[in-house]
PDB file of N, CA and C in Angstrom:
ATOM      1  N   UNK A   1    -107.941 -20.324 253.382  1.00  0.00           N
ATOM      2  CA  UNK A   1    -106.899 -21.331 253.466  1.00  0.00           C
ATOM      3  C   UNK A   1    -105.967 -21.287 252.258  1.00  0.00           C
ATOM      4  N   UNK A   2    -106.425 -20.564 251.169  1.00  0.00           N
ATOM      5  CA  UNK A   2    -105.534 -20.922 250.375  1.00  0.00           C
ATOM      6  C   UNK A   2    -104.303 -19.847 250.214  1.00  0.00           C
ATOM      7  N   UNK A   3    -104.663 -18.853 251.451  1.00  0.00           N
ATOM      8  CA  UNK A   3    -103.687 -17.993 251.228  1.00  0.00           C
ATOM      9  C   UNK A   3    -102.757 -18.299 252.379  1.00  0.00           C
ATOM     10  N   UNK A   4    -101.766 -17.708 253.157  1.00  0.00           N
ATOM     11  CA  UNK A   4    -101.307 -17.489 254.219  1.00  0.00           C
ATOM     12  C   UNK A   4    -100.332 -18.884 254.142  1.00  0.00           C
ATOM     13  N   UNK A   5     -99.633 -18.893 254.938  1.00  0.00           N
ATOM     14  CA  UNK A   5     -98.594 -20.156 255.046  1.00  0.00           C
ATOM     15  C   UNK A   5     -99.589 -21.094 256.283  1.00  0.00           C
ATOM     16  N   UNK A   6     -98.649 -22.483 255.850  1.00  0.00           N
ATOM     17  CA  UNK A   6     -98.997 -23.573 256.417  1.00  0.00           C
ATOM     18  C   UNK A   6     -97.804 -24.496 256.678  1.00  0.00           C
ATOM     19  N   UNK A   7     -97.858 -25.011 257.848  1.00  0.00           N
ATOM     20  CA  UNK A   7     -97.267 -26.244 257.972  1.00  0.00           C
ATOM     21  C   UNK A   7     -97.533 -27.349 258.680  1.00  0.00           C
ATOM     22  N   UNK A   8     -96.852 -28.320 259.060  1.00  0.00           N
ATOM     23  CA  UNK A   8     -97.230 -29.526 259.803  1.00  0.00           C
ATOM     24  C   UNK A   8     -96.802 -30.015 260.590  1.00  0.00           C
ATOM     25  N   UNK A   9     -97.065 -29.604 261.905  1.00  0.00           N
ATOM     26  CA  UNK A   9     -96.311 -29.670 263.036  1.00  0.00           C
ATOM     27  C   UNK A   9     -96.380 -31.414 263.851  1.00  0.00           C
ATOM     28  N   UNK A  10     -97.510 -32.070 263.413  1.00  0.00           N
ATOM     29  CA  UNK A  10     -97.283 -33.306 263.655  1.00  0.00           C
ATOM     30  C   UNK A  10     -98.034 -33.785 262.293  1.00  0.00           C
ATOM     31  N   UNK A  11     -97.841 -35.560 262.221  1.00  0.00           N
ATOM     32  CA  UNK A  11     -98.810 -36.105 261.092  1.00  0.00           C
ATOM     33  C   UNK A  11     -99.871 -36.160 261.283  1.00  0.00           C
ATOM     34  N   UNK A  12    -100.866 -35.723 262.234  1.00  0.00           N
ATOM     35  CA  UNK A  12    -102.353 -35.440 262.335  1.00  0.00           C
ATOM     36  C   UNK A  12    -102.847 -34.235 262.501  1.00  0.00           C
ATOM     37  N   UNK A  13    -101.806 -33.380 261.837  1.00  0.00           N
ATOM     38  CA  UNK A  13    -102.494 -31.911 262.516  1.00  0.00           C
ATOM     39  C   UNK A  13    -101.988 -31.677 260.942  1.00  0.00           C
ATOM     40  N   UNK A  14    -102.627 -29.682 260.436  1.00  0.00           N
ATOM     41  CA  UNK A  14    -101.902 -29.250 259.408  1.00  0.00           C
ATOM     42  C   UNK A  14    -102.197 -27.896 260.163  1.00  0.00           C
ATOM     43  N   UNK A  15    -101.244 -26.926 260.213  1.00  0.00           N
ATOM     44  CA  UNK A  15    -101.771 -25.584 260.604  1.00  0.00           C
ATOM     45  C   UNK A  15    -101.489 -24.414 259.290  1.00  0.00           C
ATOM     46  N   UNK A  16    -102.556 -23.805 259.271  1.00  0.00           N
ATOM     47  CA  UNK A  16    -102.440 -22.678 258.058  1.00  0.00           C
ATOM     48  C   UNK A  16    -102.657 -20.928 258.788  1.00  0.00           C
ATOM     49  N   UNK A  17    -101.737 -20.401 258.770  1.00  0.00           N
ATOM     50  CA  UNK A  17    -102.103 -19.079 259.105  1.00  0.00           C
ATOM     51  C   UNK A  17    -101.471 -17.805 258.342  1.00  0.00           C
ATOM     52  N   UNK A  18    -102.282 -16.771 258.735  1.00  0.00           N
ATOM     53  CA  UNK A  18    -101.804 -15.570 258.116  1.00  0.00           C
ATOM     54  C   UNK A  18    -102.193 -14.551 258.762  1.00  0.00           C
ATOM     55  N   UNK A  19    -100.908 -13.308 258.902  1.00  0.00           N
ATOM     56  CA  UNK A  19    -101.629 -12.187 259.862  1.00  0.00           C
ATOM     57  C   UNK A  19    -102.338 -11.245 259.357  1.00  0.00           C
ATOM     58  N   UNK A  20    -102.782 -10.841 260.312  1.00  0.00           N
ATOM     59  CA  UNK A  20    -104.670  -9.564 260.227  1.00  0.00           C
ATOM     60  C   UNK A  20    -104.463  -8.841 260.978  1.00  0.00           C
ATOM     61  N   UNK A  21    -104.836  -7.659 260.629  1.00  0.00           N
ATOM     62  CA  UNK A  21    -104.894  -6.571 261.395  1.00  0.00           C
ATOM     63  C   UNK A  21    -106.510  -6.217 262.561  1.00  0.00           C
ATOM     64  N   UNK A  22    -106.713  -7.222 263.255  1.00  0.00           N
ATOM     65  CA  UNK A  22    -107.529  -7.200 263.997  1.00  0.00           C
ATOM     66  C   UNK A  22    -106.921  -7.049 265.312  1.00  0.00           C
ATOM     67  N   UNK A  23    -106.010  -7.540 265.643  1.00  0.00           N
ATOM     68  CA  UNK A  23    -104.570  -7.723 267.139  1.00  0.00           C
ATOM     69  C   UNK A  23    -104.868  -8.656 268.069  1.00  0.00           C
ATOM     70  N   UNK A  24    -105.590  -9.448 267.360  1.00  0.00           N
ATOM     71  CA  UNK A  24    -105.539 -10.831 268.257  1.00  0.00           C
ATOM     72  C   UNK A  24    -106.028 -11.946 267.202  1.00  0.00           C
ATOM     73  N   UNK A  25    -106.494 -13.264 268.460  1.00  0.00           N
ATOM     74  CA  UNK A  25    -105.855 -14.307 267.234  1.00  0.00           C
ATOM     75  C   UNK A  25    -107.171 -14.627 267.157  1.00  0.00           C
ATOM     76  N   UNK A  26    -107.545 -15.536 265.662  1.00  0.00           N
ATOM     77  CA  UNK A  26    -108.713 -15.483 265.259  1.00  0.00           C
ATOM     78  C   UNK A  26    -108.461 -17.362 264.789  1.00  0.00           C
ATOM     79  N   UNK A  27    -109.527 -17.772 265.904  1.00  0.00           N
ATOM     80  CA  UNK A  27    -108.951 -19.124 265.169  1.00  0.00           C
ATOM     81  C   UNK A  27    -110.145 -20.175 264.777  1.00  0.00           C
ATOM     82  N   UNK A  28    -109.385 -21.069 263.981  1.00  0.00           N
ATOM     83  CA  UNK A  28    -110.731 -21.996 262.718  1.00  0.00           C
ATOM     84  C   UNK A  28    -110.244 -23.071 262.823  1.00  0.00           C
ATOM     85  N   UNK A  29    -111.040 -24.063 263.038  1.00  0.00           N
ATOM     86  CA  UNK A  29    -111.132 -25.807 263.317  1.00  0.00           C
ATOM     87  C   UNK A  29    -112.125 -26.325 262.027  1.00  0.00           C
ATOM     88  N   UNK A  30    -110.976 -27.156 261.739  1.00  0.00           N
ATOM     89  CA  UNK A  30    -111.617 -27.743 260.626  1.00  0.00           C
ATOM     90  C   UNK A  30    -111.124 -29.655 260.972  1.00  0.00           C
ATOM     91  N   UNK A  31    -112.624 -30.244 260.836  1.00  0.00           N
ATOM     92  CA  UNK A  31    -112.435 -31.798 261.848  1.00  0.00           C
ATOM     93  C   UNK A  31    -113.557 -32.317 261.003  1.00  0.00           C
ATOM     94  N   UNK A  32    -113.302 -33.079 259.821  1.00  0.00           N
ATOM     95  CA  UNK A  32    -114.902 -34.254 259.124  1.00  0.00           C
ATOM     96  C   UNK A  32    -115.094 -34.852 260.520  1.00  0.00           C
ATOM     97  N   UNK A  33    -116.331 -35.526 259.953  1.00  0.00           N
ATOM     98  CA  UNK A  33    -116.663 -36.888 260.672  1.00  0.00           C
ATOM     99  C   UNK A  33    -115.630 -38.259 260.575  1.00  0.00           C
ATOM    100  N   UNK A  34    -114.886 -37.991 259.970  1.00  0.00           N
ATOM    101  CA  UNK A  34    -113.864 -39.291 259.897  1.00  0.00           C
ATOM    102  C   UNK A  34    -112.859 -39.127 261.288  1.00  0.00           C
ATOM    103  N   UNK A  35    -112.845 -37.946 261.716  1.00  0.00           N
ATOM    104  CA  UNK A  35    -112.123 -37.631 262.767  1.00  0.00           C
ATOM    105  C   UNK A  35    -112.676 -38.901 264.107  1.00  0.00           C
ATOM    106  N   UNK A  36    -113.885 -38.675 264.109  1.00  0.00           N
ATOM    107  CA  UNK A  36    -114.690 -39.188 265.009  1.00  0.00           C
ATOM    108  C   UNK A  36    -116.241 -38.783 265.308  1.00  0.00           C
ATOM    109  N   UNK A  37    -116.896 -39.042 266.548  1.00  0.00           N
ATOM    110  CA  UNK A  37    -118.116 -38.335 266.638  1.00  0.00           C
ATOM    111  C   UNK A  37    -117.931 -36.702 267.128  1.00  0.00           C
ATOM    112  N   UNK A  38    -119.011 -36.579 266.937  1.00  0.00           N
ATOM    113  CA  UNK A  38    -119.168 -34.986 267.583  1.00  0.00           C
ATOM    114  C   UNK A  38    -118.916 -34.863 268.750  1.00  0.00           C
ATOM    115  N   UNK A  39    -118.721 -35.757 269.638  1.00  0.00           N
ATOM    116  CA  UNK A  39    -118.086 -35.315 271.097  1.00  0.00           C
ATOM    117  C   UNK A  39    -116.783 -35.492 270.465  1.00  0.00           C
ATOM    118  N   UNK A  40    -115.838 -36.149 270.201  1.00  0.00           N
ATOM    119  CA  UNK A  40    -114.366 -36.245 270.019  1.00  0.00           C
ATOM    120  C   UNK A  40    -113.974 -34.754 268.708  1.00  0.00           C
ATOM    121  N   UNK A  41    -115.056 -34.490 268.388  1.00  0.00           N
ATOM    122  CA  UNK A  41    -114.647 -33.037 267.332  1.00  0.00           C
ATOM    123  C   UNK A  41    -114.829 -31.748 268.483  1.00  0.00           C
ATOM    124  N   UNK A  42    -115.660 -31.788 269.242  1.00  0.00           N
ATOM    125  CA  UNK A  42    -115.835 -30.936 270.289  1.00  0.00           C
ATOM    126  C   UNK A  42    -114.647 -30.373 271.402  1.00  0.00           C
ATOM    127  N   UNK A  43    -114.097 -31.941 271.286  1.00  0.00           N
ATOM    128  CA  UNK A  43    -113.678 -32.203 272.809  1.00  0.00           C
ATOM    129  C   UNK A  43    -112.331 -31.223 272.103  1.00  0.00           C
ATOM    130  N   UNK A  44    -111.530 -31.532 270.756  1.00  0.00           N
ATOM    131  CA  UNK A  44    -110.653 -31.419 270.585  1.00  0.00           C
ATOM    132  C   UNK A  44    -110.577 -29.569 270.399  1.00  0.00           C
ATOM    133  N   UNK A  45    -111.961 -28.853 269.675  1.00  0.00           N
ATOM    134  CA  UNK A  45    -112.262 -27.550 269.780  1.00  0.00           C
ATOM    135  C   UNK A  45    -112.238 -27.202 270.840  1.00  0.00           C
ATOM    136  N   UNK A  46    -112.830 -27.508 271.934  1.00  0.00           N
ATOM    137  CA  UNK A  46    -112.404 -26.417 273.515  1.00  0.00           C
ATOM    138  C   UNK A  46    -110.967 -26.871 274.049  1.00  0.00           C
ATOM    139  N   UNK A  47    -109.986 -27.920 274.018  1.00  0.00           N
ATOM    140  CA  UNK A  47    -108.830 -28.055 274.235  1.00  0.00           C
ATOM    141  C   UNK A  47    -108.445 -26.890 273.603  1.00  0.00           C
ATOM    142  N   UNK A  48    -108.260 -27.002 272.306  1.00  0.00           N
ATOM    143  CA  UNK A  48    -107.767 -25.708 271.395  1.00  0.00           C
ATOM    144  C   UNK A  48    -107.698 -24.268 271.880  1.00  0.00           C
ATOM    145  N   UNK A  49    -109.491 -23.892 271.649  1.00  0.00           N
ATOM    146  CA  UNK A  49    -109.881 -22.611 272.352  1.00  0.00           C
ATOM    147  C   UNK A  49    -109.419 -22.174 273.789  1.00  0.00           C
ATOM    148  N   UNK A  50    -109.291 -23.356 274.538  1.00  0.00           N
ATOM    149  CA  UNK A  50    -108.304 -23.212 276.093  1.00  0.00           C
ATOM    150  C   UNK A  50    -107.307 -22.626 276.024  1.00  0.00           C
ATOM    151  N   UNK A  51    -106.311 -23.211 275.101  1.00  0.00           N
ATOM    152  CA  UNK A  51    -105.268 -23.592 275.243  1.00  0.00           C
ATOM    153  C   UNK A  51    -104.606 -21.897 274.678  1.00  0.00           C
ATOM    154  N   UNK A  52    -105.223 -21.453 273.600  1.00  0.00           N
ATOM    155  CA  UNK A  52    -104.930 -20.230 273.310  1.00  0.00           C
ATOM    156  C   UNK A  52    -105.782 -19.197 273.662  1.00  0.00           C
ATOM    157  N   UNK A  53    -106.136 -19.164 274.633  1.00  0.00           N
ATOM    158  CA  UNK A  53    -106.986 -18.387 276.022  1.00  0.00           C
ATOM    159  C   UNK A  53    -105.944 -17.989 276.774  1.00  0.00           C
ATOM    160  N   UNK A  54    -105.425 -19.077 276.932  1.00  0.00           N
ATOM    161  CA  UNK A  54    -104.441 -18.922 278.754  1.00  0.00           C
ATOM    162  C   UNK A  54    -103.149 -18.649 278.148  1.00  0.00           C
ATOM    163  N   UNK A  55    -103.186 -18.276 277.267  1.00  0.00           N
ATOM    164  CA  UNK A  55    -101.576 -17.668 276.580  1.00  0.00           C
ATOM    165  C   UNK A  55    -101.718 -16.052 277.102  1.00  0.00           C
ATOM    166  N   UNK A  56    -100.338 -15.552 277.589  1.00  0.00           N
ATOM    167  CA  UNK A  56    -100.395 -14.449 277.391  1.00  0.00           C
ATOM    168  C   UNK A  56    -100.021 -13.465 276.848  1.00  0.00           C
ATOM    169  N   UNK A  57     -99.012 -13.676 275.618  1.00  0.00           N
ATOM    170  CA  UNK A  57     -99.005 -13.150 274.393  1.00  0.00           C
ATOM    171  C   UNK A  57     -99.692 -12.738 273.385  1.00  0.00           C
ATOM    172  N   UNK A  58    -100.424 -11.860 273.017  1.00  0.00           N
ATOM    173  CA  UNK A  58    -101.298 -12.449 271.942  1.00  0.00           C
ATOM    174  C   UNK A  58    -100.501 -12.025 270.524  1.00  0.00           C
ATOM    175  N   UNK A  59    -100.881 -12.440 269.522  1.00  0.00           N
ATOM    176  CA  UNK A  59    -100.743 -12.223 268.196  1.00  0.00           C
ATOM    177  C   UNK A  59    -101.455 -11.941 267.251  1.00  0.00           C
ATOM    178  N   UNK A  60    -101.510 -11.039 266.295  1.00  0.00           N
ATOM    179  CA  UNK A  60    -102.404 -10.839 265.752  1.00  0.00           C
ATOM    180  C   UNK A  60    -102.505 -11.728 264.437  1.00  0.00           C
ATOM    181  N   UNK A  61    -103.020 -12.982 264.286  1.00  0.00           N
ATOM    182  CA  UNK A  61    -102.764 -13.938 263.530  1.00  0.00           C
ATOM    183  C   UNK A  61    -104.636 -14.848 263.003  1.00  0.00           C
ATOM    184  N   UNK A  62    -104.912 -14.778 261.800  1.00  0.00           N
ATOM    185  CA  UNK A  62    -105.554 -16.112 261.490  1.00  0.00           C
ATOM    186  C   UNK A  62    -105.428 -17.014 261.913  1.00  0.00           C
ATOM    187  N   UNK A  63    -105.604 -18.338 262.390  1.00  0.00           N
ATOM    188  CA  UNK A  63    -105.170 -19.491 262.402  1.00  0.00           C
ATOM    189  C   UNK A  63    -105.722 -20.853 262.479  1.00  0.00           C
ATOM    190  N   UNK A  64    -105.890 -21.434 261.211  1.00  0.00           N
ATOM    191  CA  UNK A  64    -106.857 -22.634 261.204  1.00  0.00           C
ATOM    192  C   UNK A  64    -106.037 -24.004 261.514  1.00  0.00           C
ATOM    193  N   UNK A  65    -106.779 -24.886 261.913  1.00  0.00           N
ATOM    194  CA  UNK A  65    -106.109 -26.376 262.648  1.00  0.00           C
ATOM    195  C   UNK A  65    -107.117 -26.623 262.041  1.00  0.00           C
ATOM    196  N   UNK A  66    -106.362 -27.730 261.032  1.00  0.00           N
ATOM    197  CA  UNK A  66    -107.126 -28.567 260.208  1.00  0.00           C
ATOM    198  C   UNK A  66    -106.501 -30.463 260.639  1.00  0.00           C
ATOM    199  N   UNK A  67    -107.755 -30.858 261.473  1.00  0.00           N
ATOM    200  CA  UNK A  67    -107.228 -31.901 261.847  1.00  0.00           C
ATOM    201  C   UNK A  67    -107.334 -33.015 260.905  1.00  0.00           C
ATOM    202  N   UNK A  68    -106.055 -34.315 260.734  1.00  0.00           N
ATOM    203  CA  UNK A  68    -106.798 -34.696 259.388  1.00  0.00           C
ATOM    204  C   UNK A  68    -106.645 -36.172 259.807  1.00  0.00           C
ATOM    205  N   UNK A  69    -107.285 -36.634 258.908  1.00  0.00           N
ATOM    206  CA  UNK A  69    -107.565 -38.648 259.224  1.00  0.00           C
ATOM    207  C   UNK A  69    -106.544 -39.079 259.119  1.00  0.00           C
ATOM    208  N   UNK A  70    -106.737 -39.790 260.763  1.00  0.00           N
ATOM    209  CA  UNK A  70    -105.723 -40.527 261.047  1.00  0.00           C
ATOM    210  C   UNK A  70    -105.703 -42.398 260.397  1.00  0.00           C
ATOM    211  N   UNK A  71    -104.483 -42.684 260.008  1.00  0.00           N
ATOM    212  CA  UNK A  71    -105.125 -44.316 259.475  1.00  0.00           C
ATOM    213  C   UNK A  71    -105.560 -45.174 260.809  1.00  0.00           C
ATOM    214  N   UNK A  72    -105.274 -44.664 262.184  1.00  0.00           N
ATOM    215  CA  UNK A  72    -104.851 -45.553 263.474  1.00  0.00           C
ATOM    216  C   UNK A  72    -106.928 -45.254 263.828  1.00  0.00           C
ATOM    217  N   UNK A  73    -106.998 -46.034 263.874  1.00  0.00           N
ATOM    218  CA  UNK A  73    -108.785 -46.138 264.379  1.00  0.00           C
ATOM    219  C   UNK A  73    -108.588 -45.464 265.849  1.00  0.00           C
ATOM    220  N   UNK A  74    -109.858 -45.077 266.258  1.00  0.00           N
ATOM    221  CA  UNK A  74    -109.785 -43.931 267.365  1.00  0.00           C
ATOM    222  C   UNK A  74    -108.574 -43.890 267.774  1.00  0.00           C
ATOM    223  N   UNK A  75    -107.927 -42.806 266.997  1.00  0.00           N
ATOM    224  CA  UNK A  75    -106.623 -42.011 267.039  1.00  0.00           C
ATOM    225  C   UNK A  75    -106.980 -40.859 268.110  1.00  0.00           C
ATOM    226  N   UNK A  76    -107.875 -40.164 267.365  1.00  0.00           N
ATOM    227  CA  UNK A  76    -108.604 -38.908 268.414  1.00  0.00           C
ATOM    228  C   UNK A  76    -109.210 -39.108 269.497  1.00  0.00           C
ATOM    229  N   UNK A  77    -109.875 -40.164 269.679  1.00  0.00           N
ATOM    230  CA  UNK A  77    -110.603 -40.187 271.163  1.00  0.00           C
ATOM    231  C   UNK A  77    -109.706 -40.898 271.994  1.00  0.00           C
ATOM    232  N   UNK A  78    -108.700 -41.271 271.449  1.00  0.00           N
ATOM    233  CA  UNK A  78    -107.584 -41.979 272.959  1.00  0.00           C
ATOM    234  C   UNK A  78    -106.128 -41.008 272.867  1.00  0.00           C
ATOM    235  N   UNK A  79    -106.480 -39.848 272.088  1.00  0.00           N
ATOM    236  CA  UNK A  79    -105.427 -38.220 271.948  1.00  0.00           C
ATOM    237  C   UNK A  79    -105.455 -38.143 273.418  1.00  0.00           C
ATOM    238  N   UNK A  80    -104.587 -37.705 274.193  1.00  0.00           N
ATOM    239  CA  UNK A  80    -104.122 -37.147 275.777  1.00  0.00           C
ATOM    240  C   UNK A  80    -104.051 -35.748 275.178  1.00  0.00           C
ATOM    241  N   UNK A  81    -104.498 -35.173 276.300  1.00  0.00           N
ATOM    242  CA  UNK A  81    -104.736 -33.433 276.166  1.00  0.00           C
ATOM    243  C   UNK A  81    -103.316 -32.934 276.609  1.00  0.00           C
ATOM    244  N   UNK A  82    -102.066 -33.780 277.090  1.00  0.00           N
ATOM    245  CA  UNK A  82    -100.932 -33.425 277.064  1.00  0.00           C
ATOM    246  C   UNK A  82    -100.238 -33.716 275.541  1.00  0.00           C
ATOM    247  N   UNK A  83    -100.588 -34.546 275.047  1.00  0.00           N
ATOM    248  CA  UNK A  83    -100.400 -34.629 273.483  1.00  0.00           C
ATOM    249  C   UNK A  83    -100.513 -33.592 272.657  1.00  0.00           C
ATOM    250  N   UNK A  84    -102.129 -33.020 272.813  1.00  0.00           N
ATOM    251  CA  UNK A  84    -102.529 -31.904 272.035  1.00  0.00           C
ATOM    252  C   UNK A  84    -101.641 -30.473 272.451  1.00  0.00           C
ATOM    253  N   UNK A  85    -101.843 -30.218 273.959  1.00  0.00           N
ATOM    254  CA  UNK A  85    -100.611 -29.283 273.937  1.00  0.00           C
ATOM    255  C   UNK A  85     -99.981 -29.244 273.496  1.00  0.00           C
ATOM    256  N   UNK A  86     -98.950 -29.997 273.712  1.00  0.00           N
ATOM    257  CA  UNK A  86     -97.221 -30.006 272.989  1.00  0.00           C
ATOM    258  C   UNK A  86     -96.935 -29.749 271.701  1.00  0.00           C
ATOM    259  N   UNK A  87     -98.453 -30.179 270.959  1.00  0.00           N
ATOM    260  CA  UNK A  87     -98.223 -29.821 269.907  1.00  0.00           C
ATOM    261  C   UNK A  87     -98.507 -28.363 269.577  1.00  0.00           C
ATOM    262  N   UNK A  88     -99.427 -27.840 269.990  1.00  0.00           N
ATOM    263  CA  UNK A  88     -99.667 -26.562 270.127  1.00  0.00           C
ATOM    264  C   UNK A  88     -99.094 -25.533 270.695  1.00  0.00           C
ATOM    265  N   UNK A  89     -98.190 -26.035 271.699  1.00  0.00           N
ATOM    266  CA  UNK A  89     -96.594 -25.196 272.183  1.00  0.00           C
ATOM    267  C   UNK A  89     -96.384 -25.024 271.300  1.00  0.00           C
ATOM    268  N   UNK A  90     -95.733 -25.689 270.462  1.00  0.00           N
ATOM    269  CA  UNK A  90     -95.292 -25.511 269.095  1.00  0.00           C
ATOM    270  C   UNK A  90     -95.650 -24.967 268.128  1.00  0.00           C
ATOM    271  N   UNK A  91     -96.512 -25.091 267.891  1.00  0.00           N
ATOM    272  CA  UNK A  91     -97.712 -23.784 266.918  1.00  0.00           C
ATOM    273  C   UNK A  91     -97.464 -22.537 267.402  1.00  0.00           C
ATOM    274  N   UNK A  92     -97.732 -21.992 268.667  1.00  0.00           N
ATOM    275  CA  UNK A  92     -98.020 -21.410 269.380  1.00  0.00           C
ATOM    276  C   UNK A  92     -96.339 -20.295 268.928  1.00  0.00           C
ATOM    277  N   UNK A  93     -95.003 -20.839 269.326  1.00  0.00           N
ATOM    278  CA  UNK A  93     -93.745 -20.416 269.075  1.00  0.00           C
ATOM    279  C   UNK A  93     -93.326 -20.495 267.758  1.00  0.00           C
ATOM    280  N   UNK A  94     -93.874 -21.124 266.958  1.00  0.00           N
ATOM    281  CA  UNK A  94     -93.137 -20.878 265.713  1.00  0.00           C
ATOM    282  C   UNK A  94     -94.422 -19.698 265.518  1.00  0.00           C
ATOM    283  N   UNK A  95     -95.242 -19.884 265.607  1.00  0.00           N
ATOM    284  CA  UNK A  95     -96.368 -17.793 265.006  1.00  0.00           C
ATOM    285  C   UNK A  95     -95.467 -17.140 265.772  1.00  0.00           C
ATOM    286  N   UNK A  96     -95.666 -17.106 266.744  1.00  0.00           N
ATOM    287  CA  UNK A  96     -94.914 -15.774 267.427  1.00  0.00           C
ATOM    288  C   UNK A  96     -93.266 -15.196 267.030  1.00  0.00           C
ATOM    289  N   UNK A  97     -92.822 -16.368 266.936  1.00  0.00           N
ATOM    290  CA  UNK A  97     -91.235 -16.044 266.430  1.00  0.00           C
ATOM    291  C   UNK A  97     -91.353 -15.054 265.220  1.00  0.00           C
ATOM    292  N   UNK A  98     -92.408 -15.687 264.033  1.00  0.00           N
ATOM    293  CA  UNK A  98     -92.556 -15.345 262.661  1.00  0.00           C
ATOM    294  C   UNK A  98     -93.837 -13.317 263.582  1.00  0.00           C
ATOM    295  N   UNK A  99     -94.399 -13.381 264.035  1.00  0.00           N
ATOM    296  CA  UNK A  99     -94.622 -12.067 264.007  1.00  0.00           C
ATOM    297  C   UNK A  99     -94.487 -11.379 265.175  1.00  0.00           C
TER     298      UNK A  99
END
């Protein structure tokens, strides 16, 4: 994490990545317990892992989602999985533009 660029595509997300010569994408979830319980840290890891499954671009990219505490009390367990997309569209086009 401390290498590669990062930014912040919404105020509950931070994304950090950097490219690798492996040719596809290699990706890291990082979620405390402040997030929520282990089902709401779960739930939000296979959205993720889905979501850059069914892409068909790939990139050859690091890429950690570091989700971070929200002040709004179950912020994450009342998240809509159309929420999490959109934001991850977005992730998703600004890597690719950049490689």
């Amino acid at each position: 994490m401390e290498r590669g660029r990062r930014f912040k595509p919404a105020g509950w997300i931070l994304v950090n990545y950097e490219k690798n010569e492996l040719g596809h994408i290699r990706l890291g979830f990082t979620a405390s317990r402040k997030i929520g319980s282990a089902v709401v840290r779960n739930k939000l890891r296979r959205w993720c892992k889905e979501f850059f499954r069914k892409q068909k671009v790939e990139v050859s990219v690091d890429l950690n989602l570091l989700f971070l505490d929200s002040r709004k009390q179950n912020f994450y367990k009342d998240l809509k999985h159309e929420q999490l997309e959109e934001v991850l569209k977005n992730v998703y086009s600004k890597i690719s533009s950049q490689f």
